[in-house]
PDB file of N, CA and C in Angstrom:
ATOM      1  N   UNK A   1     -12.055 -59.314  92.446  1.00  0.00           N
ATOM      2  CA  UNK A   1     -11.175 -59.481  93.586  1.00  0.00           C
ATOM      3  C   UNK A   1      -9.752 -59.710  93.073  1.00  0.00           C
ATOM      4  N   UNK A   2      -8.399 -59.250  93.829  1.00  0.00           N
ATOM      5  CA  UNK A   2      -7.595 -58.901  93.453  1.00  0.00           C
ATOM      6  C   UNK A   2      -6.801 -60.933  93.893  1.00  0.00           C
ATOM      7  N   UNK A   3      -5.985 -60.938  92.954  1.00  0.00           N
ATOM      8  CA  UNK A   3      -5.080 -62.313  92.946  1.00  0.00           C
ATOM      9  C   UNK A   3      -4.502 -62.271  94.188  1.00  0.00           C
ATOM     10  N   UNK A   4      -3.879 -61.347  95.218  1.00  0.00           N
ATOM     11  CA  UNK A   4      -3.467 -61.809  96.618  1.00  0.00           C
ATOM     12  C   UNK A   4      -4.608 -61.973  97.232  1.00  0.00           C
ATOM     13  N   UNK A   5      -5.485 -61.374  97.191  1.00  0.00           N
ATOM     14  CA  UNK A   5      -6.772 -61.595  98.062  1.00  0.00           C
ATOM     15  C   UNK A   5      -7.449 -62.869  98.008  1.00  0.00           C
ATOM     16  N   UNK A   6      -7.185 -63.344  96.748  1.00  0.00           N
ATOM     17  CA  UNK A   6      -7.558 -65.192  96.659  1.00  0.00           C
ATOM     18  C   UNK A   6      -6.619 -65.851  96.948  1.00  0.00           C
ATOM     19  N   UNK A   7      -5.812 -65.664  97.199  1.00  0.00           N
ATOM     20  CA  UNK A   7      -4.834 -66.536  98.232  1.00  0.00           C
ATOM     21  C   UNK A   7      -4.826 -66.464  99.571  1.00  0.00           C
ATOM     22  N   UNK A   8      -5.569 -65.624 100.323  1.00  0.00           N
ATOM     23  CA  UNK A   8      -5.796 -65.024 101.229  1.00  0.00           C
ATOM     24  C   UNK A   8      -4.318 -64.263 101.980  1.00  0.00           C
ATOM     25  N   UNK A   9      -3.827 -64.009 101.112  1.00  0.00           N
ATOM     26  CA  UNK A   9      -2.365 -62.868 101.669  1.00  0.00           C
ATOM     27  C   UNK A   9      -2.886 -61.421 102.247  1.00  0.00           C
ATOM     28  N   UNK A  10      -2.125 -61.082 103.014  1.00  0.00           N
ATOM     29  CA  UNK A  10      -2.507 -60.050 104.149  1.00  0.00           C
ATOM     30  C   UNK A  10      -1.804 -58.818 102.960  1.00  0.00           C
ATOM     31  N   UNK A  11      -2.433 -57.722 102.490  1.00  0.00           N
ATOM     32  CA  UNK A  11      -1.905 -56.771 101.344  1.00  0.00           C
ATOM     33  C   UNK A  11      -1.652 -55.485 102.256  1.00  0.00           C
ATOM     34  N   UNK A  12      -0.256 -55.040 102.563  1.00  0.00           N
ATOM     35  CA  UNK A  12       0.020 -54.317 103.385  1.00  0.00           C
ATOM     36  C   UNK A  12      -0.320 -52.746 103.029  1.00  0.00           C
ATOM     37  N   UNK A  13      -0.791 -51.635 103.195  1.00  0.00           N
ATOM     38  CA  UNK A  13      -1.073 -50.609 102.852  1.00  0.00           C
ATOM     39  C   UNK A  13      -0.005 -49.732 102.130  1.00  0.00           C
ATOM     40  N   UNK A  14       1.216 -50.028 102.870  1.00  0.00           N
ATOM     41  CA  UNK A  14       2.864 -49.847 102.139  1.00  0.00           C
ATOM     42  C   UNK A  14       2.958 -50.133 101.052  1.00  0.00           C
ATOM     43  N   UNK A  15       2.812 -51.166 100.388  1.00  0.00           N
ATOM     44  CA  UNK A  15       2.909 -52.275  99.162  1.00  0.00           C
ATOM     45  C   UNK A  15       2.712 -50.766  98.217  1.00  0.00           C
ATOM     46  N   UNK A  16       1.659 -50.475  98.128  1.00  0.00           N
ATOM     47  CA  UNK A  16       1.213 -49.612  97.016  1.00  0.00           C
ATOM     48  C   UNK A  16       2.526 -48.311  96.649  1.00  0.00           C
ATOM     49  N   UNK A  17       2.913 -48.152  97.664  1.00  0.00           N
ATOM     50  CA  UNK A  17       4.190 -47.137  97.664  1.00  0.00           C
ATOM     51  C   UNK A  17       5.249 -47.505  97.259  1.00  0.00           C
ATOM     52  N   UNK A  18       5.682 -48.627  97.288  1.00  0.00           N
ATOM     53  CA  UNK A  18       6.880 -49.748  96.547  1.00  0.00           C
ATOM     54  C   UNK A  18       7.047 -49.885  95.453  1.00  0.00           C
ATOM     55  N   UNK A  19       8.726 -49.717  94.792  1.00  0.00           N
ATOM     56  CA  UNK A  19       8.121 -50.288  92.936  1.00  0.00           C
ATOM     57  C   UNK A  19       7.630 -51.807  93.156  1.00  0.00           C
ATOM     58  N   UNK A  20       7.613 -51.816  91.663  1.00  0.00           N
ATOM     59  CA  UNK A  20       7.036 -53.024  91.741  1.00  0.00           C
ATOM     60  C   UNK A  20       7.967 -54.353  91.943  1.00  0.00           C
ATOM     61  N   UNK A  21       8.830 -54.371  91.372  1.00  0.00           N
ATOM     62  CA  UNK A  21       9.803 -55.367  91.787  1.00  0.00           C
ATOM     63  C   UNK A  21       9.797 -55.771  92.988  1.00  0.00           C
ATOM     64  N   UNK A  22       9.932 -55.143  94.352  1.00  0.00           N
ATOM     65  CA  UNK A  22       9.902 -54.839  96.079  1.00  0.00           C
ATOM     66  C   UNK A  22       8.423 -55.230  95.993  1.00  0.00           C
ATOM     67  N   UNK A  23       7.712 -54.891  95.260  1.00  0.00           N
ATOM     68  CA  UNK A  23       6.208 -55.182  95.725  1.00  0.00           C
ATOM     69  C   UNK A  23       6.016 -56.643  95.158  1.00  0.00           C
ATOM     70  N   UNK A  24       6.682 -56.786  94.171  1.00  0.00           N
ATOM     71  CA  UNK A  24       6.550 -58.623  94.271  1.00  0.00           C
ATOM     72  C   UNK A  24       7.716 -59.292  94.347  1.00  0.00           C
ATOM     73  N   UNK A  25       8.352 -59.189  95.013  1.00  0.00           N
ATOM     74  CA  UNK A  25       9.468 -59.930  96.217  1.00  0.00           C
ATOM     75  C   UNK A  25       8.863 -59.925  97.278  1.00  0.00           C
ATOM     76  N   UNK A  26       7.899 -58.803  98.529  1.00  0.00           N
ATOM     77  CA  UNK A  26       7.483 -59.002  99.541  1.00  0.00           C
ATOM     78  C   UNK A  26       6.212 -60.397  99.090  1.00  0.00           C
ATOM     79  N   UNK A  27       5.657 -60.074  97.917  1.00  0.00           N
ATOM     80  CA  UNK A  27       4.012 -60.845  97.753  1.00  0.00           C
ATOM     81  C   UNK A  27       4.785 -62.872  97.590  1.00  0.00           C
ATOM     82  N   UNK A  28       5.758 -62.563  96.926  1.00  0.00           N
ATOM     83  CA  UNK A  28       6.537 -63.897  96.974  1.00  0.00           C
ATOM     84  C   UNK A  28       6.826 -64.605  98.399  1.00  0.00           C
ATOM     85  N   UNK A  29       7.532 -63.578  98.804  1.00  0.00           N
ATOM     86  CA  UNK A  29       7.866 -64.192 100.352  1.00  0.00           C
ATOM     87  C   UNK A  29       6.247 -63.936 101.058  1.00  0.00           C
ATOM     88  N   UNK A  30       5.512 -63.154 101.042  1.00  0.00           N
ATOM     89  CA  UNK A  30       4.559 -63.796 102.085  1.00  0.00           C
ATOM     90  C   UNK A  30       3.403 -65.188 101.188  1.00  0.00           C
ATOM     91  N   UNK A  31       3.544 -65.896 100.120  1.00  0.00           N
ATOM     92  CA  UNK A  31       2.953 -66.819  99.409  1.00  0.00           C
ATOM     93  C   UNK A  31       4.193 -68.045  99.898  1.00  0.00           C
ATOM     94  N   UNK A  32       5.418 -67.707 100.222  1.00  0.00           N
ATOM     95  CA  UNK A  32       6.372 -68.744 100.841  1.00  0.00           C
ATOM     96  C   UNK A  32       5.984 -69.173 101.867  1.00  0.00           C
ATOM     97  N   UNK A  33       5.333 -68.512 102.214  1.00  0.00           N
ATOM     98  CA  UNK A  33       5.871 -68.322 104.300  1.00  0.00           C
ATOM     99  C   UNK A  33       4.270 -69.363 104.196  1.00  0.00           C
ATOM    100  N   UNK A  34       3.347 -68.898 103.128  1.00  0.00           N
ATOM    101  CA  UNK A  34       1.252 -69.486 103.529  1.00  0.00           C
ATOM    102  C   UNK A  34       1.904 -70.814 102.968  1.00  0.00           C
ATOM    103  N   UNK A  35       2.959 -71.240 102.226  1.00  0.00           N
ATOM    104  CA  UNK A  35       3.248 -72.567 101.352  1.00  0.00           C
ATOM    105  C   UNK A  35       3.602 -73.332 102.643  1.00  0.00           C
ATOM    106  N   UNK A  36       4.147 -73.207 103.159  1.00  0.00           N
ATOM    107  CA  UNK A  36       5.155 -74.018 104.321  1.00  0.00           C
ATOM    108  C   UNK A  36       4.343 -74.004 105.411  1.00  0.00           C
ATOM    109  N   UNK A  37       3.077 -72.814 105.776  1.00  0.00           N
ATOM    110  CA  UNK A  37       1.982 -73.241 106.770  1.00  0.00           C
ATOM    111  C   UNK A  37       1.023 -74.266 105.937  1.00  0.00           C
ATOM    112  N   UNK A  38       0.710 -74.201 104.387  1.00  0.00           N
ATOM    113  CA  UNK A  38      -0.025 -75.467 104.766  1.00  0.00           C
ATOM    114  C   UNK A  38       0.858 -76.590 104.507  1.00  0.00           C
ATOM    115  N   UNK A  39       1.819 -76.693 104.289  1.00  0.00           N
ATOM    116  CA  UNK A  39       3.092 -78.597 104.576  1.00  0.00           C
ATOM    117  C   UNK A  39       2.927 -78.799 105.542  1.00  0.00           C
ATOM    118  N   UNK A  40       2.810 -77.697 106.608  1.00  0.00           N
ATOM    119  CA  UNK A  40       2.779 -78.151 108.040  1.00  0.00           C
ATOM    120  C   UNK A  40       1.474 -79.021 108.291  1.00  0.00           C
ATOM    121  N   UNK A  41       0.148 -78.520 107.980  1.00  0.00           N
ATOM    122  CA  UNK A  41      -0.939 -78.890 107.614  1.00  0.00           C
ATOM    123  C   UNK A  41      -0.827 -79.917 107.130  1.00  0.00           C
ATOM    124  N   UNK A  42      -0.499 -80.318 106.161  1.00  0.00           N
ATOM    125  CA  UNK A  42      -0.487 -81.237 105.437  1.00  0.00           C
ATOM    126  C   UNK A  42       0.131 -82.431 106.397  1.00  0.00           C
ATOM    127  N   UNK A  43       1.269 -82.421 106.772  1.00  0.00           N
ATOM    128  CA  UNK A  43       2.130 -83.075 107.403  1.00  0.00           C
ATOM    129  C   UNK A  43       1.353 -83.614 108.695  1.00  0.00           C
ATOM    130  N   UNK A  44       0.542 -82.681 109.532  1.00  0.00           N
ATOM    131  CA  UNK A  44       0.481 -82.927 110.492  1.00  0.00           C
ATOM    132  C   UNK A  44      -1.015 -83.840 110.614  1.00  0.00           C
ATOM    133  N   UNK A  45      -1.548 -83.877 109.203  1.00  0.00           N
ATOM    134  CA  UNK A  45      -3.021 -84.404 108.603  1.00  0.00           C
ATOM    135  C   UNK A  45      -2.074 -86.050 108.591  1.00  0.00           C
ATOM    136  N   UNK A  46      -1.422 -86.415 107.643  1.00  0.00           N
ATOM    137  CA  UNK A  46      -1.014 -87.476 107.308  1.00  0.00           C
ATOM    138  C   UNK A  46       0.062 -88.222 108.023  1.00  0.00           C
ATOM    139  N   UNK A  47       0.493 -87.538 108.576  1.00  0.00           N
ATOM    140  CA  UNK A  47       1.919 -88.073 109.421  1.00  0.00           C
ATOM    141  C   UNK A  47       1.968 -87.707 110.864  1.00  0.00           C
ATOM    142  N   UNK A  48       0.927 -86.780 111.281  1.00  0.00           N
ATOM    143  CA  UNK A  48       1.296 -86.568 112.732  1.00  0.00           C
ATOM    144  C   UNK A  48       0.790 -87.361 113.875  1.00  0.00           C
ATOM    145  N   UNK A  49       1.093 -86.818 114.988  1.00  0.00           N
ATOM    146  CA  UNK A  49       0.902 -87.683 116.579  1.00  0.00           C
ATOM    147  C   UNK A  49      -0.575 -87.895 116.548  1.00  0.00           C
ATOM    148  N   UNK A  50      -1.424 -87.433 116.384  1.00  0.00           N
ATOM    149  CA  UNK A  50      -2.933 -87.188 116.241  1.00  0.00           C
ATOM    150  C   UNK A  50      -3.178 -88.181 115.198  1.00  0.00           C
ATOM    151  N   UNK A  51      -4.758 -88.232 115.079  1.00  0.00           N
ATOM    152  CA  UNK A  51      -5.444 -89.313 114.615  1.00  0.00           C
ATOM    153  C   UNK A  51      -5.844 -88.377 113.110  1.00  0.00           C
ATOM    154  N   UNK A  52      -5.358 -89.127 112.279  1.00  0.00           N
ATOM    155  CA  UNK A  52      -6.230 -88.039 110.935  1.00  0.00           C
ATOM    156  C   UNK A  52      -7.418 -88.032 111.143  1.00  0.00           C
ATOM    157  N   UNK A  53      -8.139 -86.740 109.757  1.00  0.00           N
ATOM    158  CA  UNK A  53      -9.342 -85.984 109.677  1.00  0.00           C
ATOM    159  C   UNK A  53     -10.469 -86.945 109.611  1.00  0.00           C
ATOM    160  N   UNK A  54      -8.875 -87.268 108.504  1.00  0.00           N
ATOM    161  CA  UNK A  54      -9.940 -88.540 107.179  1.00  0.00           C
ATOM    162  C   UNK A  54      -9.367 -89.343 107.225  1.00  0.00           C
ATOM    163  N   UNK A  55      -9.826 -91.077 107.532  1.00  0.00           N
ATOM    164  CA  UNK A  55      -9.176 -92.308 107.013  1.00  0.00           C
ATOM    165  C   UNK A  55      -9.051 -92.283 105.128  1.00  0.00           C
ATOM    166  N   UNK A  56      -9.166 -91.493 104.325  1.00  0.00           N
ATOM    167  CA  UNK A  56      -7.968 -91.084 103.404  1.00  0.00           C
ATOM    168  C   UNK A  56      -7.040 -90.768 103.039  1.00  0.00           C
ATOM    169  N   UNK A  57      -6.931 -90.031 104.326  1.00  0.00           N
ATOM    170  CA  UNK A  57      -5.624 -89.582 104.119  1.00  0.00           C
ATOM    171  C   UNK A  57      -4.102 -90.183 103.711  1.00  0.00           C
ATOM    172  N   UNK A  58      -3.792 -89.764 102.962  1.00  0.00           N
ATOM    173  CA  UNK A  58      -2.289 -90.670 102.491  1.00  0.00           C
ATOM    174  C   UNK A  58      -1.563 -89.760 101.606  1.00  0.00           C
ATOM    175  N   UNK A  59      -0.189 -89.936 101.989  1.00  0.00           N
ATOM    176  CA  UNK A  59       0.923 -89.680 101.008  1.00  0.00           C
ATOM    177  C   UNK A  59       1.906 -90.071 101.109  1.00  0.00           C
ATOM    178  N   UNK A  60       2.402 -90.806 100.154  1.00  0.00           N
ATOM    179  CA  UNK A  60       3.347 -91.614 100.008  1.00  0.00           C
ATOM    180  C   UNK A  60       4.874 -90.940 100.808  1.00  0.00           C
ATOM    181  N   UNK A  61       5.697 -92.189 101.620  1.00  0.00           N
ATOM    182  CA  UNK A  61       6.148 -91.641 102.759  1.00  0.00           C
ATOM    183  C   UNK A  61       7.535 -90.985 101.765  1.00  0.00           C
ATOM    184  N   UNK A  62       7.862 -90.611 100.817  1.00  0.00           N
ATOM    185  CA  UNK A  62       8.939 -90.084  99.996  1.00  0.00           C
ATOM    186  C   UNK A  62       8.749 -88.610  99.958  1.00  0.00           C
ATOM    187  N   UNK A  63       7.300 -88.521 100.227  1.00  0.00           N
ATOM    188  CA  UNK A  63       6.798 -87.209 100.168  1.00  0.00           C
ATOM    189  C   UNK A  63       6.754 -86.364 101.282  1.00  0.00           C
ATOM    190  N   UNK A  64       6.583 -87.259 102.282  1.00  0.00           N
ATOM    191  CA  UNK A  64       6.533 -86.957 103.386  1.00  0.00           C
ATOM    192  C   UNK A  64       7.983 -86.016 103.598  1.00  0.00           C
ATOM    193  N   UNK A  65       8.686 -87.068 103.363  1.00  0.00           N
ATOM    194  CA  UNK A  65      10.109 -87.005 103.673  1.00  0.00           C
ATOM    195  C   UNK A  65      10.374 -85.854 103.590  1.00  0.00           C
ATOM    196  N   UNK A  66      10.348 -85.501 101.910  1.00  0.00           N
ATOM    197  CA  UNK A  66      10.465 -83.793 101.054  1.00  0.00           C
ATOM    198  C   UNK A  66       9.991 -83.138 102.038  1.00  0.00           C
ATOM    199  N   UNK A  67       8.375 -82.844 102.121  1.00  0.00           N
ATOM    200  CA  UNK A  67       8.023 -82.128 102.801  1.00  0.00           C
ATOM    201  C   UNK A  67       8.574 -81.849 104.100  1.00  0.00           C
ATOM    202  N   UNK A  68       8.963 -83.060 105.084  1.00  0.00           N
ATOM    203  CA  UNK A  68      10.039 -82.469 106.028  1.00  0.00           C
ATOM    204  C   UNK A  68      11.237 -81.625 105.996  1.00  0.00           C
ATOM    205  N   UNK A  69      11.754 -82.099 105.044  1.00  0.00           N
ATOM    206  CA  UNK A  69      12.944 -81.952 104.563  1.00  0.00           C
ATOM    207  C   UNK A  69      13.006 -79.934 103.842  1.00  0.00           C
ATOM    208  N   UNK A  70      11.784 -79.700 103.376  1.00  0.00           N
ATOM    209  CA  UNK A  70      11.489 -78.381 103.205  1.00  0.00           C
ATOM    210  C   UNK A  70      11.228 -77.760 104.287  1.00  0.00           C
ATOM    211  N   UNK A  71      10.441 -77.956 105.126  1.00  0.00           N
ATOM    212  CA  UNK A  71       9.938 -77.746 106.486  1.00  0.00           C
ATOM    213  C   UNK A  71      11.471 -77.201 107.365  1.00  0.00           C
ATOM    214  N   UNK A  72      12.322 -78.322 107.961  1.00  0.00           N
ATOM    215  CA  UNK A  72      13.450 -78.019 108.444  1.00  0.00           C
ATOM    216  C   UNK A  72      14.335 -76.820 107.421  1.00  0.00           C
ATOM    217  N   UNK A  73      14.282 -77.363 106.466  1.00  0.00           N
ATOM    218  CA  UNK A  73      15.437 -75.863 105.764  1.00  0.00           C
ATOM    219  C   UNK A  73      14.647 -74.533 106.125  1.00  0.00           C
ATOM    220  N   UNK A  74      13.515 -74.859 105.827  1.00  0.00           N
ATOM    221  CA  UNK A  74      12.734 -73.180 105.933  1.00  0.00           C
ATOM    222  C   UNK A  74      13.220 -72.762 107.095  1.00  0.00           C
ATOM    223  N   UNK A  75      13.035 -73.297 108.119  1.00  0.00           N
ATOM    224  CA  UNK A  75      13.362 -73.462 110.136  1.00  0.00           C
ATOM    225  C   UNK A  75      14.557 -73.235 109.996  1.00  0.00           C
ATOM    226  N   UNK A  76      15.312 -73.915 109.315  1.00  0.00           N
ATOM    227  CA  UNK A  76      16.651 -73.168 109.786  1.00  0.00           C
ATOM    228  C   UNK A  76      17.330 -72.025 108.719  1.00  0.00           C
ATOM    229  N   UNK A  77      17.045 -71.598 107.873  1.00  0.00           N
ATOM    230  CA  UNK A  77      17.136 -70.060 107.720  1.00  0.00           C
ATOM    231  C   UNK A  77      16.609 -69.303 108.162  1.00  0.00           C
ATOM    232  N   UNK A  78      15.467 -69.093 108.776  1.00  0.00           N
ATOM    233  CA  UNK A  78      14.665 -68.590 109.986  1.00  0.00           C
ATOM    234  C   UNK A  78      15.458 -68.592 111.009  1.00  0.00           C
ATOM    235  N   UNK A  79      15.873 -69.415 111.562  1.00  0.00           N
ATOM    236  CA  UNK A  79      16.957 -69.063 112.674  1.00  0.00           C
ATOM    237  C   UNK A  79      18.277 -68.564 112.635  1.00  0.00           C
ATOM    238  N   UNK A  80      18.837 -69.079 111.722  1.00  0.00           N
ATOM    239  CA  UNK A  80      20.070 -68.165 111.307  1.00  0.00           C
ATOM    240  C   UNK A  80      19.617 -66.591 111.062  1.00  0.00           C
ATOM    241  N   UNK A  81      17.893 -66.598 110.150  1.00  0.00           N
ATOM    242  CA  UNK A  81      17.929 -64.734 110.184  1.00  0.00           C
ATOM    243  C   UNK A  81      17.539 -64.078 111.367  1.00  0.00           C
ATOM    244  N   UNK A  82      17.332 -64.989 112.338  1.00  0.00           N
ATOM    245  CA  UNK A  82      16.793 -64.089 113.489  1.00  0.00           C
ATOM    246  C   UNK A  82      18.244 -63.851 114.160  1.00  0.00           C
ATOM    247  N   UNK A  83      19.012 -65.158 114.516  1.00  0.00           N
ATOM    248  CA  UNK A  83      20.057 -64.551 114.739  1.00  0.00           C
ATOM    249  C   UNK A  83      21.210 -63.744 114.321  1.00  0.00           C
ATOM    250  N   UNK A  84      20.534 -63.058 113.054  1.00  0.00           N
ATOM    251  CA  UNK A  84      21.713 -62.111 112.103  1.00  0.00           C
ATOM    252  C   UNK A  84      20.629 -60.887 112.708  1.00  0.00           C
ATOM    253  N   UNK A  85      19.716 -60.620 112.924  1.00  0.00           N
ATOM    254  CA  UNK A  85      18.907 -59.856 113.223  1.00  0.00           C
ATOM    255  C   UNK A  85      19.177 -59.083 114.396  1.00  0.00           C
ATOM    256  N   UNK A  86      19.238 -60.425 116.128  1.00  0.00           N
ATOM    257  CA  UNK A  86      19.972 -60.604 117.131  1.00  0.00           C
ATOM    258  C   UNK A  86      21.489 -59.385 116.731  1.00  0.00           C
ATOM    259  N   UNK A  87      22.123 -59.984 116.256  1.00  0.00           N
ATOM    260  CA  UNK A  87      23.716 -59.773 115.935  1.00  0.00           C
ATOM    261  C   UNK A  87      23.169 -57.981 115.668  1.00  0.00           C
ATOM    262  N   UNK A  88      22.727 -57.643 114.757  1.00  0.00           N
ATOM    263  CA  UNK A  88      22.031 -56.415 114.684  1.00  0.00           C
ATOM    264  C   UNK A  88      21.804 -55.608 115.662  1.00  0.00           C
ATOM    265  N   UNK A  89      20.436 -55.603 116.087  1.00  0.00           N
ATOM    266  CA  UNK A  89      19.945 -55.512 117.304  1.00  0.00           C
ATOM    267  C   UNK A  89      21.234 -54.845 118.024  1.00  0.00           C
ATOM    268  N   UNK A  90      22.183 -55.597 118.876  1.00  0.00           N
ATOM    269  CA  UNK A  90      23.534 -55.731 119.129  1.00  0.00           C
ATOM    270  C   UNK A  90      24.165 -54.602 119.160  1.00  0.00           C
ATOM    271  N   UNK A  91      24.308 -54.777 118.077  1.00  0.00           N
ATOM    272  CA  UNK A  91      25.822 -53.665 117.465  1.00  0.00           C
ATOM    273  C   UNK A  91      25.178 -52.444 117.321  1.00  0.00           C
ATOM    274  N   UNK A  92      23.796 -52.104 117.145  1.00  0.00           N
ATOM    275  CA  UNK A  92      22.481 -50.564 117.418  1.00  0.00           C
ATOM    276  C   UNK A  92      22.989 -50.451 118.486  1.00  0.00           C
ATOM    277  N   UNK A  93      23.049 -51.140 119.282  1.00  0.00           N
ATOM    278  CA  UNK A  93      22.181 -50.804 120.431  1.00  0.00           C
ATOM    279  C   UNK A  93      24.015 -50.854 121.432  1.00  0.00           C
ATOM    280  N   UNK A  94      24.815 -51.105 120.941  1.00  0.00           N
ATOM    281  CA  UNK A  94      26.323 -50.747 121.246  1.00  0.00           C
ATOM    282  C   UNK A  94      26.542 -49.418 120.542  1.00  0.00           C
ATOM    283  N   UNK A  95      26.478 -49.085 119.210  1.00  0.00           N
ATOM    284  CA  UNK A  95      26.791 -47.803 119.315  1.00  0.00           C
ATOM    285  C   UNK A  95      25.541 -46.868 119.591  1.00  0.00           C
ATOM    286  N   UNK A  96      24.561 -47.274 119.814  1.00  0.00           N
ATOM    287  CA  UNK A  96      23.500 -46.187 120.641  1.00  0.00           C
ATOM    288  C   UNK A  96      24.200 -45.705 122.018  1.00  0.00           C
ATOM    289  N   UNK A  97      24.937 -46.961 123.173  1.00  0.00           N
ATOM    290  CA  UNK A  97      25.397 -46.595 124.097  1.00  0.00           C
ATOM    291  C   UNK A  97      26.969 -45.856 124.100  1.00  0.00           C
ATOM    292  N   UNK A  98      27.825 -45.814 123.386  1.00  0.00           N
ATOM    293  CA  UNK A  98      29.226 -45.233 123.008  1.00  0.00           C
ATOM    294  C   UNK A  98      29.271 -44.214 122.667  1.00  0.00           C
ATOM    295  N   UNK A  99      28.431 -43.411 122.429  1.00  0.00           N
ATOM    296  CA  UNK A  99      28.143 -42.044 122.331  1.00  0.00           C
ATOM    297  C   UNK A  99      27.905 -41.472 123.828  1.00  0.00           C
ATOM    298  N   UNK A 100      27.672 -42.565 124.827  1.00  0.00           N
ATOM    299  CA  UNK A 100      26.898 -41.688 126.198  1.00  0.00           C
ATOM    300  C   UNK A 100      27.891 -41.872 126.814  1.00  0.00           C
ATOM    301  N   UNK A 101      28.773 -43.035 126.848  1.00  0.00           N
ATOM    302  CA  UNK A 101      29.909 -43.432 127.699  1.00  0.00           C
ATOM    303  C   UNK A 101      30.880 -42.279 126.980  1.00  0.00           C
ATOM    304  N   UNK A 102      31.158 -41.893 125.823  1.00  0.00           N
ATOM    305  CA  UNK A 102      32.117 -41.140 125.121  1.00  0.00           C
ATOM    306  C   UNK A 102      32.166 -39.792 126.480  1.00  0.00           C
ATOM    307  N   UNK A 103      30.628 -39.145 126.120  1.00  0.00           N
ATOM    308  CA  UNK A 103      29.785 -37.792 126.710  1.00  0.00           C
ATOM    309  C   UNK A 103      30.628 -38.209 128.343  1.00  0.00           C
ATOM    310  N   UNK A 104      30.175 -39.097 129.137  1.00  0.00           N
ATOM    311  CA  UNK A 104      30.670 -38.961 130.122  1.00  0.00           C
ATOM    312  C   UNK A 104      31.865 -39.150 130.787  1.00  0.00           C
ATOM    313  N   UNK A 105      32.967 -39.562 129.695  1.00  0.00           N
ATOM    314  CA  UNK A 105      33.960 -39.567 130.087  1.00  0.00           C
ATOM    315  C   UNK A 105      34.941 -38.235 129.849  1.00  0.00           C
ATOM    316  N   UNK A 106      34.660 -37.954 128.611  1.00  0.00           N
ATOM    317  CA  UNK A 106      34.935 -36.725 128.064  1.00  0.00           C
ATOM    318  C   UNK A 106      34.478 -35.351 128.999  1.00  0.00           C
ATOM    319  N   UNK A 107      33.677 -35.426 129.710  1.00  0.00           N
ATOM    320  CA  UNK A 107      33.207 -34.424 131.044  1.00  0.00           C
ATOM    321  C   UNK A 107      33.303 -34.786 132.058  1.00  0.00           C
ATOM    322  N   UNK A 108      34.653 -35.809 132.980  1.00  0.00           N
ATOM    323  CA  UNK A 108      34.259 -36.368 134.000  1.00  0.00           C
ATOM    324  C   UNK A 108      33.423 -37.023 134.805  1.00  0.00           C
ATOM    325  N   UNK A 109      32.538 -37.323 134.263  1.00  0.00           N
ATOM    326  CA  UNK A 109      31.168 -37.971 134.900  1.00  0.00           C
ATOM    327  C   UNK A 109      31.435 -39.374 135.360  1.00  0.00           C
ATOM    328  N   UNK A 110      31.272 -39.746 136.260  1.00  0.00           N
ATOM    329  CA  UNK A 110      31.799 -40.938 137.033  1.00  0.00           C
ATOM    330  C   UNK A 110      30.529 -42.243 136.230  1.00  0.00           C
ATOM    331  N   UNK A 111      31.414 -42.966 135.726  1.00  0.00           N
ATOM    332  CA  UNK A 111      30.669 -44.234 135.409  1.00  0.00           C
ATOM    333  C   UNK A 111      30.374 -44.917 136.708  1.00  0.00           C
ATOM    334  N   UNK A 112      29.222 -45.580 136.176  1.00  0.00           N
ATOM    335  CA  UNK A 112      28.649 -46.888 137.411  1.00  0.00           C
ATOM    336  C   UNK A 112      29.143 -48.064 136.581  1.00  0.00           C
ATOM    337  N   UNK A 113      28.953 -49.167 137.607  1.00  0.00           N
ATOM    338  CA  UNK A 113      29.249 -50.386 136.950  1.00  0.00           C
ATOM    339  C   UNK A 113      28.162 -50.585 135.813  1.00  0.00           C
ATOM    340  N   UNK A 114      28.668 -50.739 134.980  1.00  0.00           N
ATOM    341  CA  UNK A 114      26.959 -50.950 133.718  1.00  0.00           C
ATOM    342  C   UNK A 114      27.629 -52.059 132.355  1.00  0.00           C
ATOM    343  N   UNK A 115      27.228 -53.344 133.065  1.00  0.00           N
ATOM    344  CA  UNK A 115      27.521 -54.360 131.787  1.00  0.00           C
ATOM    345  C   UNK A 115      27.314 -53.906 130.467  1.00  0.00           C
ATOM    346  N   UNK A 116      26.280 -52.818 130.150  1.00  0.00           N
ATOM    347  CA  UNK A 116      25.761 -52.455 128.651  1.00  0.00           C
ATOM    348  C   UNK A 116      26.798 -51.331 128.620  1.00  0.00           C
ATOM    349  N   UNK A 117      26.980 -50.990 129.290  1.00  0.00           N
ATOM    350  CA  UNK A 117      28.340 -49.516 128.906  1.00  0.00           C
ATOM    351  C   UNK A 117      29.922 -50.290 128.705  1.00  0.00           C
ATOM    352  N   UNK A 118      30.175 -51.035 129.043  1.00  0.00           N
ATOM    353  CA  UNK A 118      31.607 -52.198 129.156  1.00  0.00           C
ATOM    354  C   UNK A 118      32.046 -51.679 130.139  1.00  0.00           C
ATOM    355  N   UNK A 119      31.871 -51.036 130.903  1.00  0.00           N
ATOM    356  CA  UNK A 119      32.414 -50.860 132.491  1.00  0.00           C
ATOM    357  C   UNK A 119      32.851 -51.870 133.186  1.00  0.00           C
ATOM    358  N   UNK A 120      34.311 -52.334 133.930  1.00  0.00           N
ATOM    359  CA  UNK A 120      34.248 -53.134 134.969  1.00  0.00           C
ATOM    360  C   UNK A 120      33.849 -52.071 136.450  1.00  0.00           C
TER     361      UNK A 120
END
């Protein structure tokens, strides 16, 4: 059995088509992403609203801390990339429409009011 498969990482059918460098930068980031689901785990075993598994459970609250403290950074580059993503998204999907507003102005074609075209 192959070393992502004992980690239980999802091995995308793409991967194989990738050099290898790209093919282990994606295997990195998805072994990031299973690290920070189990802190959450972890976190939510020893420190959360709920009653632990095990009256063993323990980790010293410094650790805790870290582990939050990793937890939130991960969360918020995650949100900053969704909203660079957003911002993306955006600016496609502005010049997808500026080509049609171009077409219909350039042939007389009467605009409607259309917030996505910048029409008043």
């Amino acid at each position: 059995m192959e070393w992502p498969l004992l980690l239980g990482l999802k091995m995308h059918s793409k991967l194989c088509c990738l050099s290898p460098a790209l093919s282990d930068l994606l295997r990195t980031i998805e072994m990031n992403e299973r690290a920070i689901e189990v802190l959450r785990v972890i976190l939510a075993e020893v420190a959360g609203h709920e009653a632990p598994y095990s009256a063993d459970s323990f980790l010293p609250s410094h650790l805790i801390h870290d582990a939050r403290q990793v937890i939130e950074e991960h969360d918020a580059r995650e949100v900053i990339k969704e909203h660079e993503r957003a911002i993306a998204r955006r600016q496609q999907e502005a010049t997808e429409v500026q080509p049609e507003k171009a077409y219909r102005l350039e042939h007389g074609i009467r605009i409607a009011e259309d917030p996505y075209l910048g029409c008043c």
